[in-house]
N, C-alpha and C. Protein backbone atom coordinates (compact mmCIF):
# COMPACT_ATOMS: atom_id res chain seq x y z
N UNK A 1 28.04 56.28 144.88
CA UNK A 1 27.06 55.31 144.47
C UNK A 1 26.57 55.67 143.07
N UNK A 2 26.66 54.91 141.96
CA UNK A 2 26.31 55.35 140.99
C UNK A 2 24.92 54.86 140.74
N UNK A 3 24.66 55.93 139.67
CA UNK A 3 22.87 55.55 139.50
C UNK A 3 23.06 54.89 138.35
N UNK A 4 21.20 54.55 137.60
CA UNK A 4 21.38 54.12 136.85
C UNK A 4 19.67 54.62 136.02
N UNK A 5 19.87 55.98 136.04
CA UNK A 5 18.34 55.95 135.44
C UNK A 5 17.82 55.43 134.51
N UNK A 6 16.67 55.67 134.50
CA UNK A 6 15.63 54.87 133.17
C UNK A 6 15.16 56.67 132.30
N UNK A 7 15.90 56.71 131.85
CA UNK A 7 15.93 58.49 131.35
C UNK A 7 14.85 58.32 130.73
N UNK A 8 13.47 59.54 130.66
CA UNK A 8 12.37 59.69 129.92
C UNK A 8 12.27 61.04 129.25
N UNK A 9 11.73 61.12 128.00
CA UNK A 9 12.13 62.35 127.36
C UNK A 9 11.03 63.57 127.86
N UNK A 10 10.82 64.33 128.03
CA UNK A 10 9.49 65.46 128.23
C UNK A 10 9.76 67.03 127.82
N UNK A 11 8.58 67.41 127.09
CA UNK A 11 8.76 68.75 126.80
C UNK A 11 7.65 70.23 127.28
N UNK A 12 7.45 70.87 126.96
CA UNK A 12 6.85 71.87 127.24
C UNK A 12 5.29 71.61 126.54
N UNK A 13 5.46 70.55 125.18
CA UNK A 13 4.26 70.38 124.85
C UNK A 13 2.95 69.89 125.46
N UNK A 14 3.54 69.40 126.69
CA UNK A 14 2.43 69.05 127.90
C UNK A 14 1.68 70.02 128.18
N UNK A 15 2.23 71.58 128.38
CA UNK A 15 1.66 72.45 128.84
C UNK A 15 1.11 73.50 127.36
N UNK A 16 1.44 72.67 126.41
CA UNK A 16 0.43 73.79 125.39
C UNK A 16 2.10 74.44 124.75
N UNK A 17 3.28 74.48 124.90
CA UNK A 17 4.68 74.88 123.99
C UNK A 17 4.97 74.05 122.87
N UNK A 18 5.71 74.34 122.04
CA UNK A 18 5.90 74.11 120.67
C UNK A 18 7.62 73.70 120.79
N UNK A 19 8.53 73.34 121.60
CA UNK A 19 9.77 72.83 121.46
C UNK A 19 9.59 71.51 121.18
N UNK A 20 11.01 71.13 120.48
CA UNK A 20 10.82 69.57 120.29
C UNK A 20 12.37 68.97 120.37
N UNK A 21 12.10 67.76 120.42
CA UNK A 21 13.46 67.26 120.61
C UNK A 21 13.23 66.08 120.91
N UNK A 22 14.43 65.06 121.39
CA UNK A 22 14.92 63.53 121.90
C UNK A 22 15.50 63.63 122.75
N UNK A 23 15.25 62.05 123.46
CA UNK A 23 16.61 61.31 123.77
C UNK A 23 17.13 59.95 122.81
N UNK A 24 18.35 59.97 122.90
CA UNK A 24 18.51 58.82 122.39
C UNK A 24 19.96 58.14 123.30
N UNK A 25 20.51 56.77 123.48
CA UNK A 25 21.73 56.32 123.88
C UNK A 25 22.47 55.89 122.41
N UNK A 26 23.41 56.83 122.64
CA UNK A 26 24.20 56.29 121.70
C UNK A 26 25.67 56.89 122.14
N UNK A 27 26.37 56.50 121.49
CA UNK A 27 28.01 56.74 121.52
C UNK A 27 28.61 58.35 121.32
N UNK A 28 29.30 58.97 122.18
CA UNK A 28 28.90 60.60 122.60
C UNK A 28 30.58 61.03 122.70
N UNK A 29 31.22 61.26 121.92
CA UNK A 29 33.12 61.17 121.77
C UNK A 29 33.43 60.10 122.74
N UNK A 30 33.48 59.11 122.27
CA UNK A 30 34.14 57.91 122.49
C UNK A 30 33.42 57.22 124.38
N UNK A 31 31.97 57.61 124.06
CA UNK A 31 31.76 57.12 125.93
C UNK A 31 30.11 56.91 125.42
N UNK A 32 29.14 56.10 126.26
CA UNK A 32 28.24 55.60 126.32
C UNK A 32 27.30 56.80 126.50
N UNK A 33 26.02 57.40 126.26
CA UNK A 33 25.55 58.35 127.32
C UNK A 33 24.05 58.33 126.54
N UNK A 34 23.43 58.95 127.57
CA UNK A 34 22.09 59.63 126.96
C UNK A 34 22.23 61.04 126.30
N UNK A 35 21.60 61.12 125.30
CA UNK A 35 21.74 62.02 124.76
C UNK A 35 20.79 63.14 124.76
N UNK A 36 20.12 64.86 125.18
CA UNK A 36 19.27 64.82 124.91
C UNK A 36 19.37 66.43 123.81
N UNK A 37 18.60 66.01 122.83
CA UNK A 37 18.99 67.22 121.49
C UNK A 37 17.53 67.79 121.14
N UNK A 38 17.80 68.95 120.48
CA UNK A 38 16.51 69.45 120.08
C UNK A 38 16.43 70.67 119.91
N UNK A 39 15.45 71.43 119.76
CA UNK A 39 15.02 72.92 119.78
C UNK A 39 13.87 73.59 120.97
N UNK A 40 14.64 74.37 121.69
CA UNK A 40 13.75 74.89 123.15
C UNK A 40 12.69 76.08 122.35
N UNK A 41 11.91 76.41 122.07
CA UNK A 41 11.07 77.54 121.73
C UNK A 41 10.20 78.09 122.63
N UNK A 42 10.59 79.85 123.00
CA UNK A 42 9.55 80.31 123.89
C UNK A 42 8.09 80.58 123.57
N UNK A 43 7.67 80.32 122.08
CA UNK A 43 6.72 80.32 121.55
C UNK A 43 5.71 79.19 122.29
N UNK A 44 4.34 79.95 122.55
CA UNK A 44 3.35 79.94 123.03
C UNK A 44 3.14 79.13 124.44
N UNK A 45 4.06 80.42 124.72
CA UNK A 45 4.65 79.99 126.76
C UNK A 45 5.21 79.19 126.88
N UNK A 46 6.15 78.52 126.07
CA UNK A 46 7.01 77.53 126.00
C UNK A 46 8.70 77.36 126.80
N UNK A 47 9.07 76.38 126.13
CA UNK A 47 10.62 76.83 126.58
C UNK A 47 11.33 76.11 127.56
N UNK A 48 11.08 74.32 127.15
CA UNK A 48 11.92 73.61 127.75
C UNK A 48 11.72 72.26 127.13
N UNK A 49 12.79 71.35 127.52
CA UNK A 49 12.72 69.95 126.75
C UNK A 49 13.92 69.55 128.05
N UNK A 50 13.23 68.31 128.43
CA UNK A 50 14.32 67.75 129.23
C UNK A 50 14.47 66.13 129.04
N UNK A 51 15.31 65.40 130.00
CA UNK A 51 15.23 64.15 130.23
C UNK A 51 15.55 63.88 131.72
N UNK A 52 14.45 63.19 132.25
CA UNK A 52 13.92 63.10 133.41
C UNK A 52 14.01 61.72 133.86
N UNK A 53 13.89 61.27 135.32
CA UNK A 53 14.53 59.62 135.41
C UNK A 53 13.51 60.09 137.14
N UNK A 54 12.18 59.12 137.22
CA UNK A 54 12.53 58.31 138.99
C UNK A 54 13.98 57.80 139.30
N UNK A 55 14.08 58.03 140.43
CA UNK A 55 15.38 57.42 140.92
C UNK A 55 14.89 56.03 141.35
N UNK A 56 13.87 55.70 141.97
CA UNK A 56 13.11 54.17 142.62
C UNK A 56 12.08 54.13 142.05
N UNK A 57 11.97 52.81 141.76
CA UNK A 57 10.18 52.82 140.92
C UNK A 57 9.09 53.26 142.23
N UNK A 58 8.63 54.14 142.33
CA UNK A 58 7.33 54.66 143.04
C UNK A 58 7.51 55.27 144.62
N UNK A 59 9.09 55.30 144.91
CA UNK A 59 9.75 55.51 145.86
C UNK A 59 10.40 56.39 146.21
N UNK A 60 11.11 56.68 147.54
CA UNK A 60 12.42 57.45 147.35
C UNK A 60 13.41 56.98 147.60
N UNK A 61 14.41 57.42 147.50
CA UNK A 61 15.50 57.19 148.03
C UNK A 61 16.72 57.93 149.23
N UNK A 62 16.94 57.39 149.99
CA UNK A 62 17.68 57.98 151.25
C UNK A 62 19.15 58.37 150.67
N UNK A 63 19.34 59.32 150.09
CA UNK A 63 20.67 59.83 149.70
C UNK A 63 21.71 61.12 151.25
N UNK A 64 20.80 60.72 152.16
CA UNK A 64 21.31 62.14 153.07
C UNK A 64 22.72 61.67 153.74
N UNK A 65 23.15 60.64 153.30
CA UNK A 65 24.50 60.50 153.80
C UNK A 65 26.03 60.41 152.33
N UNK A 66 25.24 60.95 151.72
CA UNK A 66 26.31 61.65 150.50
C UNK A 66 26.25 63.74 150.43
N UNK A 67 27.04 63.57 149.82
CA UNK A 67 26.96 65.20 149.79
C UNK A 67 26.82 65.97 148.79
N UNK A 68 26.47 64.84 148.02
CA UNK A 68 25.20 65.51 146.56
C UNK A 68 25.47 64.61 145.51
N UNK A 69 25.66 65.27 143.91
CA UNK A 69 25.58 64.66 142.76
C UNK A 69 26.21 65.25 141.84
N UNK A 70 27.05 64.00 141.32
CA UNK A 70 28.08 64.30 140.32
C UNK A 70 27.70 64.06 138.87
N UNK A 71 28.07 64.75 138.22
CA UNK A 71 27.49 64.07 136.89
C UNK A 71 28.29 64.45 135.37
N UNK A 72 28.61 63.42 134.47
CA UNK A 72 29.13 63.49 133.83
C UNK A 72 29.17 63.49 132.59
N UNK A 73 28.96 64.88 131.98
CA UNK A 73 28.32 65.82 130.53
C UNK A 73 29.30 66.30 129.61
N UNK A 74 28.72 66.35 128.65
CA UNK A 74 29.24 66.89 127.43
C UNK A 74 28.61 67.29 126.72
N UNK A 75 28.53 68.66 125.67
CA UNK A 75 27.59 69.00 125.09
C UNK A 75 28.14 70.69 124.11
N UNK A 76 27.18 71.88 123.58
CA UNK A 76 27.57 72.41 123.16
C UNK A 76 28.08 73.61 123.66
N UNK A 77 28.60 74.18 125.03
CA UNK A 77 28.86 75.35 125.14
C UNK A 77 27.37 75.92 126.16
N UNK A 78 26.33 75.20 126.14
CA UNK A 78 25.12 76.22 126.95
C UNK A 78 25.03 75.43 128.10
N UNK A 79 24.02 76.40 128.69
CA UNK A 79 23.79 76.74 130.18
C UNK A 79 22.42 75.62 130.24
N UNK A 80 22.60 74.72 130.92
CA UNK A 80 21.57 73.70 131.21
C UNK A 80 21.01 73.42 132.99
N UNK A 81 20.02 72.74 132.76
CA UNK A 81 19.58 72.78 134.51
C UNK A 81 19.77 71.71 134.86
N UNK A 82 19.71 71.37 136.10
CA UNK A 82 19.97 69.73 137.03
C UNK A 82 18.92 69.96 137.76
N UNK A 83 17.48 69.43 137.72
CA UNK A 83 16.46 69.61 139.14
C UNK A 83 16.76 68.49 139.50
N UNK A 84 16.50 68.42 140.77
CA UNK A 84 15.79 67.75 142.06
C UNK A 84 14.60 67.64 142.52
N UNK A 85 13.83 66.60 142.40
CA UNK A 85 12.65 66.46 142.86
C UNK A 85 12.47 65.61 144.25
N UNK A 86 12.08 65.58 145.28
CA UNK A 86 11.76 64.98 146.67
C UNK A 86 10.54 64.72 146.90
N UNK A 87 9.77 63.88 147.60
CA UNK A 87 8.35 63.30 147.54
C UNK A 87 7.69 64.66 148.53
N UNK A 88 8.38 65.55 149.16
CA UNK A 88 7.60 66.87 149.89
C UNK A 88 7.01 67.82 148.63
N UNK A 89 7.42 67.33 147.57
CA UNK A 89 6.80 68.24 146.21
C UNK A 89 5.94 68.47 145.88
N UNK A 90 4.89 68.66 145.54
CA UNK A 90 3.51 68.34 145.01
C UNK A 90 2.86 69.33 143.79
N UNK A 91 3.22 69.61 143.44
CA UNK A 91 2.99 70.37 141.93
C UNK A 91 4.34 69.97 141.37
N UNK A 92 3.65 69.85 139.33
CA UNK A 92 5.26 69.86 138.58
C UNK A 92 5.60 70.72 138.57
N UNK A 93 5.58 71.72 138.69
CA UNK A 93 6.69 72.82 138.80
C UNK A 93 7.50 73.43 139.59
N UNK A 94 7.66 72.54 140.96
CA UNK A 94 8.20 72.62 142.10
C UNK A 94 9.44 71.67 141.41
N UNK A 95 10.56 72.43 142.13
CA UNK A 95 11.63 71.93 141.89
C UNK A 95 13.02 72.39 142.84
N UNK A 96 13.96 71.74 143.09
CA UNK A 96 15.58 72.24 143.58
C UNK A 96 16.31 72.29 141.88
N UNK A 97 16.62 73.28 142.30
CA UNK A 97 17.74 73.60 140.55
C UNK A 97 19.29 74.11 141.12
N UNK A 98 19.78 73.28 139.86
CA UNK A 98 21.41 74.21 140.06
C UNK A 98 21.42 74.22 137.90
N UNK A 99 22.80 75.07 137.99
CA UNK A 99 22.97 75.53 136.12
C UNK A 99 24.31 74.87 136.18
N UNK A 100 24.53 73.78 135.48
CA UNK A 100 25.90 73.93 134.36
C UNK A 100 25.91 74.09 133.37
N UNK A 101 27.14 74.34 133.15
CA UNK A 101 27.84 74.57 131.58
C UNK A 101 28.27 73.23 130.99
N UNK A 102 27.38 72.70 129.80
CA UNK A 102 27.94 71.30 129.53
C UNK A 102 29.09 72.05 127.93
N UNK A 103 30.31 71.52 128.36
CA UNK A 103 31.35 72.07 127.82
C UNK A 103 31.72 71.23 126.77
N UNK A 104 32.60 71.31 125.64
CA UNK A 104 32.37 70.70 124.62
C UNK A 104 33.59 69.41 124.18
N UNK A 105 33.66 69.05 125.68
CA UNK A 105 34.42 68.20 126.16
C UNK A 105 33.80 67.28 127.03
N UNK A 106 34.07 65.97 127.39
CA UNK A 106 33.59 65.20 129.18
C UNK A 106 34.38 65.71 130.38
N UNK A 107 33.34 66.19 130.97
CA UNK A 107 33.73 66.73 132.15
C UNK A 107 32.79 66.09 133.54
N UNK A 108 33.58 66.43 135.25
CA UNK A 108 32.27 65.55 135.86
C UNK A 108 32.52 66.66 136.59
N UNK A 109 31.14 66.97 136.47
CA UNK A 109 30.64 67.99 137.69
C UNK A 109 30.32 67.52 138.90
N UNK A 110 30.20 68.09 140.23
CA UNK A 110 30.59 67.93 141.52
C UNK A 110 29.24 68.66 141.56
N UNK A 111 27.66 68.66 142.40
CA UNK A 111 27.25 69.90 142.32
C UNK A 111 26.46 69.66 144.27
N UNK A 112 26.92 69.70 144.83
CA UNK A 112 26.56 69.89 146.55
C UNK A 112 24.91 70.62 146.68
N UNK A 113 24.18 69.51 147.63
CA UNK A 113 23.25 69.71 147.41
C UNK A 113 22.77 70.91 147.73
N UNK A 114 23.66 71.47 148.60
CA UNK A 114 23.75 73.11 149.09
C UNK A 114 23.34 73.83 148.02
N UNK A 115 23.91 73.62 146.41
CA UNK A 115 23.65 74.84 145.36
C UNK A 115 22.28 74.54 145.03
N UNK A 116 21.56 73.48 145.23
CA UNK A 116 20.37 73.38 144.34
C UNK A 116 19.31 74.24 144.98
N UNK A 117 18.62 74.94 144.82
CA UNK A 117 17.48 76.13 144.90
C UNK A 117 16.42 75.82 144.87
N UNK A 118 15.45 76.13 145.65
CA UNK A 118 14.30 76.15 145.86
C UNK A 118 13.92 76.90 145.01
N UNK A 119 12.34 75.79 143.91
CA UNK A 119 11.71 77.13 143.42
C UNK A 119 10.53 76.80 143.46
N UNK A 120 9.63 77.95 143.32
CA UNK A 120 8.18 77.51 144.12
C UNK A 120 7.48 76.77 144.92
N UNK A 121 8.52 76.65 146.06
CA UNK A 121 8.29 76.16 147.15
C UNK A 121 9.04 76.49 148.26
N UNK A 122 8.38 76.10 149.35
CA UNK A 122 8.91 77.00 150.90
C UNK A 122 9.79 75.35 150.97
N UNK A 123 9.72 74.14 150.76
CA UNK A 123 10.22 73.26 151.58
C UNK A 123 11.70 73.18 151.60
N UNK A 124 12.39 72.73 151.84
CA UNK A 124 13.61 72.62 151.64
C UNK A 124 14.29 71.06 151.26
N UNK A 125 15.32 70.99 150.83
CA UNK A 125 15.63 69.54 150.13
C UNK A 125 16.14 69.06 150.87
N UNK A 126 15.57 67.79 150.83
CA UNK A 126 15.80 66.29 152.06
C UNK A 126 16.18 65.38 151.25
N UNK A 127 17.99 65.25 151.10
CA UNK A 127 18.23 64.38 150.21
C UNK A 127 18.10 63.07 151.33
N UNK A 128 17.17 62.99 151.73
CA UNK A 128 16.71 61.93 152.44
C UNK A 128 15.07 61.22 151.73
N UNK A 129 14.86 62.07 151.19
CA UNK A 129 13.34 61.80 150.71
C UNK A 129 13.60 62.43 149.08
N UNK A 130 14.60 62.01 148.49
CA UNK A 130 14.89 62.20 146.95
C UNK A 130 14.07 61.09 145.96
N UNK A 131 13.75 61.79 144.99
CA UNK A 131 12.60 60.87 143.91
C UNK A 131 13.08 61.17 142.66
N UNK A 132 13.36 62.39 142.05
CA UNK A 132 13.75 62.25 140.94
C UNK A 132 14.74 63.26 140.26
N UNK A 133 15.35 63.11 139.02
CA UNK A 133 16.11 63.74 138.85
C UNK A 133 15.68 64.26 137.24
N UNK A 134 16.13 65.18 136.93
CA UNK A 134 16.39 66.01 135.46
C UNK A 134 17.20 66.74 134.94
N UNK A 135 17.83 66.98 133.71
CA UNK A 135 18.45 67.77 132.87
C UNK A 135 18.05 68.18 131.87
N UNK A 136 17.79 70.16 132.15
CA UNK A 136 16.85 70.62 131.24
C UNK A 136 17.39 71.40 129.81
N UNK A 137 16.86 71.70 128.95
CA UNK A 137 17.75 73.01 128.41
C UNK A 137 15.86 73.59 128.49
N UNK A 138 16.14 74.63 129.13
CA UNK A 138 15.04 75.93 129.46
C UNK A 138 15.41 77.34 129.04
N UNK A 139 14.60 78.10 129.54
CA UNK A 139 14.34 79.33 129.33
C UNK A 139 14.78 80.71 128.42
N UNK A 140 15.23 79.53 126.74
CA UNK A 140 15.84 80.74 126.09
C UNK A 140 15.63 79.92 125.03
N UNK A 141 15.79 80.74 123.95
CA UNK A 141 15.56 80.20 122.38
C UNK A 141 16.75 79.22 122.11
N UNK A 142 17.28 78.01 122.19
CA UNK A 142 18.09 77.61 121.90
C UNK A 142 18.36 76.46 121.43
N UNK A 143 19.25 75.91 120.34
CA UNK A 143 19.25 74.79 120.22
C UNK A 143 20.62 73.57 121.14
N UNK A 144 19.49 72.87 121.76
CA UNK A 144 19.97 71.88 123.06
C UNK A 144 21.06 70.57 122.20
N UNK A 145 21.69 70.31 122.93
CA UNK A 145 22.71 69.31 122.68
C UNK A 145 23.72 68.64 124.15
N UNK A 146 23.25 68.04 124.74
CA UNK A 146 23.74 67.51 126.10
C UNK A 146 23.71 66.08 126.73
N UNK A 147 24.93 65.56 126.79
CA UNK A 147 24.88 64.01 127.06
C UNK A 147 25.33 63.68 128.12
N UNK A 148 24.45 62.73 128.91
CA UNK A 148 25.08 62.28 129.96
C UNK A 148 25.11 60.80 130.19
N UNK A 149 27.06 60.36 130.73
CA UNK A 149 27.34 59.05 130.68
C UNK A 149 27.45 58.91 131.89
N UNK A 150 27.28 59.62 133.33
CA UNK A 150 27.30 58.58 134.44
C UNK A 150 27.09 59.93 135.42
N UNK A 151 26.17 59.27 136.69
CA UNK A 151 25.52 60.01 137.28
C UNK A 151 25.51 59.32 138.37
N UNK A 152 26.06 60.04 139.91
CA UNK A 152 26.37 59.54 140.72
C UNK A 152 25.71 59.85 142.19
N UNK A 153 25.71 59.73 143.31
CA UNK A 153 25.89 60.09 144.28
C UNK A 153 27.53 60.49 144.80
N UNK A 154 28.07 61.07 145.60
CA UNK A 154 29.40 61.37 146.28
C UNK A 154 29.29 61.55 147.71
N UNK A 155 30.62 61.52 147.85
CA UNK A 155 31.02 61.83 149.53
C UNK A 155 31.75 63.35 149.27
């Protein structure tokens, strides 16, 4: 089932960090995608820039009869995040995470909801009660470069 987010840009400057960056859609070696670029800085507790999407306007969505999320990136060589957010969440900083490598090619990652990780939280992920999704570049001095043209559900 393919999605179709409404990608929103967000950074660390919410919380008082100094990274900056975009999104933009534009044309990404020869394919459609969101783009999201910038500079991550750990300066003053900082150290992330993402692009973030509700999956339903104000809702969730019942994904528990797929077997996760595929997604299809390109970018420079670094280590980026995929959260998962579910309506059992309740602080932003609760999250399910998995890491790819967006490679400097299009590639579609496969990622089973099995790998995504609990973090600061006991609940566990109910891709039955799924709300939102993200792709971060976090926790290191780096400059971000990562596009994504299609984002799926799978069997």
């Amino acid at each position: 089932m393919d999605l179709a987010p409404k990608w929103e840009y967000v950074a660390d400057t919410v919380m008082g960090g100094v990274s900056t960056g975009q999104i933009a859609n534009e044309q990404v070696a020869g394919r459609a995608a969101t783009r999201l670029t910038g500079q991550v800085s750990l300066d003053n507790n900082g150290g992330f820039i993402q692009m973030a999407a509700d999956l339903e306007q104000g809702g969730v969505i019942d994904a528990s009869s797929w077997s996760g999320i595929e997604i299809e990136v390109y970018g420079n060589g670094a280590v980026y995040e995929v959260r998962l957010r579910t309506d059992a969440l309740t602080r932003p900083w609760q999250s399910f995470r998995a890491t790819v490598t967006a490679a400097s090619e299009w590639q579609s990652l496969r990622l089973q909801w099995s790998v995504f990780e609990a973090h600061r939280t006991d609940a566990g992920f109910d891709p039955a009660r799924f709300r939102r999704i993200g792709v971060l570049a976090i926790g290191s001095q780096m400059q971000a470069d990562i596009a994504v043209s299609a984002i799926r559900f799978y069997r």
